[in-house]
C-alpha atoms as a PDB file:
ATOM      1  CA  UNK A   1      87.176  89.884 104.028  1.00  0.00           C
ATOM      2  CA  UNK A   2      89.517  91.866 106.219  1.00  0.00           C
ATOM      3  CA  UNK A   3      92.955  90.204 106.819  1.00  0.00           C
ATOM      4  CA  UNK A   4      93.611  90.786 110.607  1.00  0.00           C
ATOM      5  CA  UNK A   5      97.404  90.561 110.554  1.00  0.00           C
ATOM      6  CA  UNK A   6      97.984  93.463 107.801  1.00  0.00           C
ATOM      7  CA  UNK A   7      95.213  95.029 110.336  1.00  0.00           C
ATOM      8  CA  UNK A   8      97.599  95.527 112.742  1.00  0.00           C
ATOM      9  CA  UNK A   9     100.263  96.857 110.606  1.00  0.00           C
ATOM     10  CA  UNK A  10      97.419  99.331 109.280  1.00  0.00           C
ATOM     11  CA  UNK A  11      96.599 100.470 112.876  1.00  0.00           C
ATOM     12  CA  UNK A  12     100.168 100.613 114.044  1.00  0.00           C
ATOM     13  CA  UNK A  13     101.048 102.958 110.752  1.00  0.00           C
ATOM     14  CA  UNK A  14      98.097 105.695 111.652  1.00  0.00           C
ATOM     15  CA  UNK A  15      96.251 104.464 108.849  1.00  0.00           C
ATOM     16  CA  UNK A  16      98.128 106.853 106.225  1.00  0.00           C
ATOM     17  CA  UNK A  17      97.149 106.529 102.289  1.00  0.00           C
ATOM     18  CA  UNK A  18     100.143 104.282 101.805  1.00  0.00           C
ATOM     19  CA  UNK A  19      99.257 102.325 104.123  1.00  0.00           C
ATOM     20  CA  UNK A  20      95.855 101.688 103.154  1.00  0.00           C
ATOM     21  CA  UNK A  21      97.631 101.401  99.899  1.00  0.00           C
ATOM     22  CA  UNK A  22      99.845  98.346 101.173  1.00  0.00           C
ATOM     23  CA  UNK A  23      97.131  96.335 102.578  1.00  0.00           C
ATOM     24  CA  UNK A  24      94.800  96.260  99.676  1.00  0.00           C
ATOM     25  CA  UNK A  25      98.171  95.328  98.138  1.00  0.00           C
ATOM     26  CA  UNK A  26      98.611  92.572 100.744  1.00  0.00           C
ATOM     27  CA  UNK A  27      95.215  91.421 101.255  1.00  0.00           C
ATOM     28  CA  UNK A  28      94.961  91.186  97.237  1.00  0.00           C
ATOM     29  CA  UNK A  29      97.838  88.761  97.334  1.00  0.00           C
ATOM     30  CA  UNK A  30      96.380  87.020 100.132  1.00  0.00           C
ATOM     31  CA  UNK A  31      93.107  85.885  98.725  1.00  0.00           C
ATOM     32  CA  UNK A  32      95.235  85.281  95.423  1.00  0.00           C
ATOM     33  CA  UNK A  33      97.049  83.038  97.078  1.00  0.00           C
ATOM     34  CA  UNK A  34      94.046  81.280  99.131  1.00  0.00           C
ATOM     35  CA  UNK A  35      92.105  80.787  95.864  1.00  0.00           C
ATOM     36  CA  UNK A  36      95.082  79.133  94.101  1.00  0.00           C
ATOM     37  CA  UNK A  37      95.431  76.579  97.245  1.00  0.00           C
ATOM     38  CA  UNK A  38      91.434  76.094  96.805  1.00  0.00           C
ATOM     39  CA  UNK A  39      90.081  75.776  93.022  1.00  0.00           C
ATOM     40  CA  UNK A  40      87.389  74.257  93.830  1.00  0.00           C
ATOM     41  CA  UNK A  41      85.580  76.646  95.859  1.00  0.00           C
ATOM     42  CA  UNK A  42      86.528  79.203  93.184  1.00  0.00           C
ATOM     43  CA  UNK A  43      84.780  77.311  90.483  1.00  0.00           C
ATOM     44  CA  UNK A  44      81.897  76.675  93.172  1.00  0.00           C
ATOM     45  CA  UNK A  45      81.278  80.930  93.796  1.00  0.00           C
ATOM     46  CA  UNK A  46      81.824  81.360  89.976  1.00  0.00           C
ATOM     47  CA  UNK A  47      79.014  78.657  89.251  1.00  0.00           C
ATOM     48  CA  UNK A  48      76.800  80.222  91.595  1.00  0.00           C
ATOM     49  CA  UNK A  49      77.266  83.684  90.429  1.00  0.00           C
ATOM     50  CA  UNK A  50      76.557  82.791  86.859  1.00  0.00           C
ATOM     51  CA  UNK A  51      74.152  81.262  87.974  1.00  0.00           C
ATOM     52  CA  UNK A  52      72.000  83.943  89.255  1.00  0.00           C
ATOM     53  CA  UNK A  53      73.412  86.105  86.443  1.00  0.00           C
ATOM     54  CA  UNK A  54      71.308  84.197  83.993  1.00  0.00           C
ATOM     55  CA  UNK A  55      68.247  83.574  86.569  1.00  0.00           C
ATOM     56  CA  UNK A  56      68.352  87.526  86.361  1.00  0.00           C
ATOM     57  CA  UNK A  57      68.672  87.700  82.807  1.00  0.00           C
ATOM     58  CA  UNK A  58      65.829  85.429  82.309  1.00  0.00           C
ATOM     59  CA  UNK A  59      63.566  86.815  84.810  1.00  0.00           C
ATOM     60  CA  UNK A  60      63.899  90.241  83.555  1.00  0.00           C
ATOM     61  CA  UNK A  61      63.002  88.376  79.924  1.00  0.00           C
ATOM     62  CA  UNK A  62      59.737  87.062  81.240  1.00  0.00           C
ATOM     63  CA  UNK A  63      58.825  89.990  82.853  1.00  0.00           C
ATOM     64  CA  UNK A  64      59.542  92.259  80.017  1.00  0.00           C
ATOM     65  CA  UNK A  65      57.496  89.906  77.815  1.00  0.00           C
ATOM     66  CA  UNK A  66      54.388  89.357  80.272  1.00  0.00           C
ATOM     67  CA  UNK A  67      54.128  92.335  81.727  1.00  0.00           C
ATOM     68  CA  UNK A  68      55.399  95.408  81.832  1.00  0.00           C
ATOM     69  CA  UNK A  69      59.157  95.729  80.000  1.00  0.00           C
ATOM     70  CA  UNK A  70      60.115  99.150  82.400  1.00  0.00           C
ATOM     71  CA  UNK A  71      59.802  96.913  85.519  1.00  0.00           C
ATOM     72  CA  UNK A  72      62.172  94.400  83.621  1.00  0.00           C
ATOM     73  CA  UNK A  73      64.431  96.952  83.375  1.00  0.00           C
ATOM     74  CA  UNK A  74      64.236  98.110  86.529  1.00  0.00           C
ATOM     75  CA  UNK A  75      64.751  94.253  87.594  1.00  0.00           C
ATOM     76  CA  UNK A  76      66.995  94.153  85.622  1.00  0.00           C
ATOM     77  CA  UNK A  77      69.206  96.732  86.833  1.00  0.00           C
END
């Protein structure tokens, strides 16, 4: 997620380790600020990523215990 308006300050500054250094600050802050207005599609990516978290987790389980356990861990991984 790039935030275009602490682009431009990026550009204008030459792109200089501070700078770089103030917009992660910035951006940071930004999608802080944009989850806090929006909790719900927080909790929604969170769902979905533990989600597929345990889908891996169990996958890598079956496989281990079918088949072959280096290709779970290789899954896995």
């Amino acid at each position: 997620m790039f935030v275009e308006h602490e682009l431009v300050a990026l550009r204008q500054s030459g792109y200089r380790p501070a700078a770089w250094a103030r917009y992660v600050r910035r951006a940071f802050a930004f999608a802080c600020e944009q989850a806090l207005a929006n909790p719900g599609a927080v909790r929604s990516i969170l769902f979905v990523g533990l989600l597929l978290f345990v889908a891996t987790v169990v996958g890598s389980l079956a496989l281990g215990l079918k088949l072959d356990p280096a290709l779970a861990r290789r899954v896995f991984l």
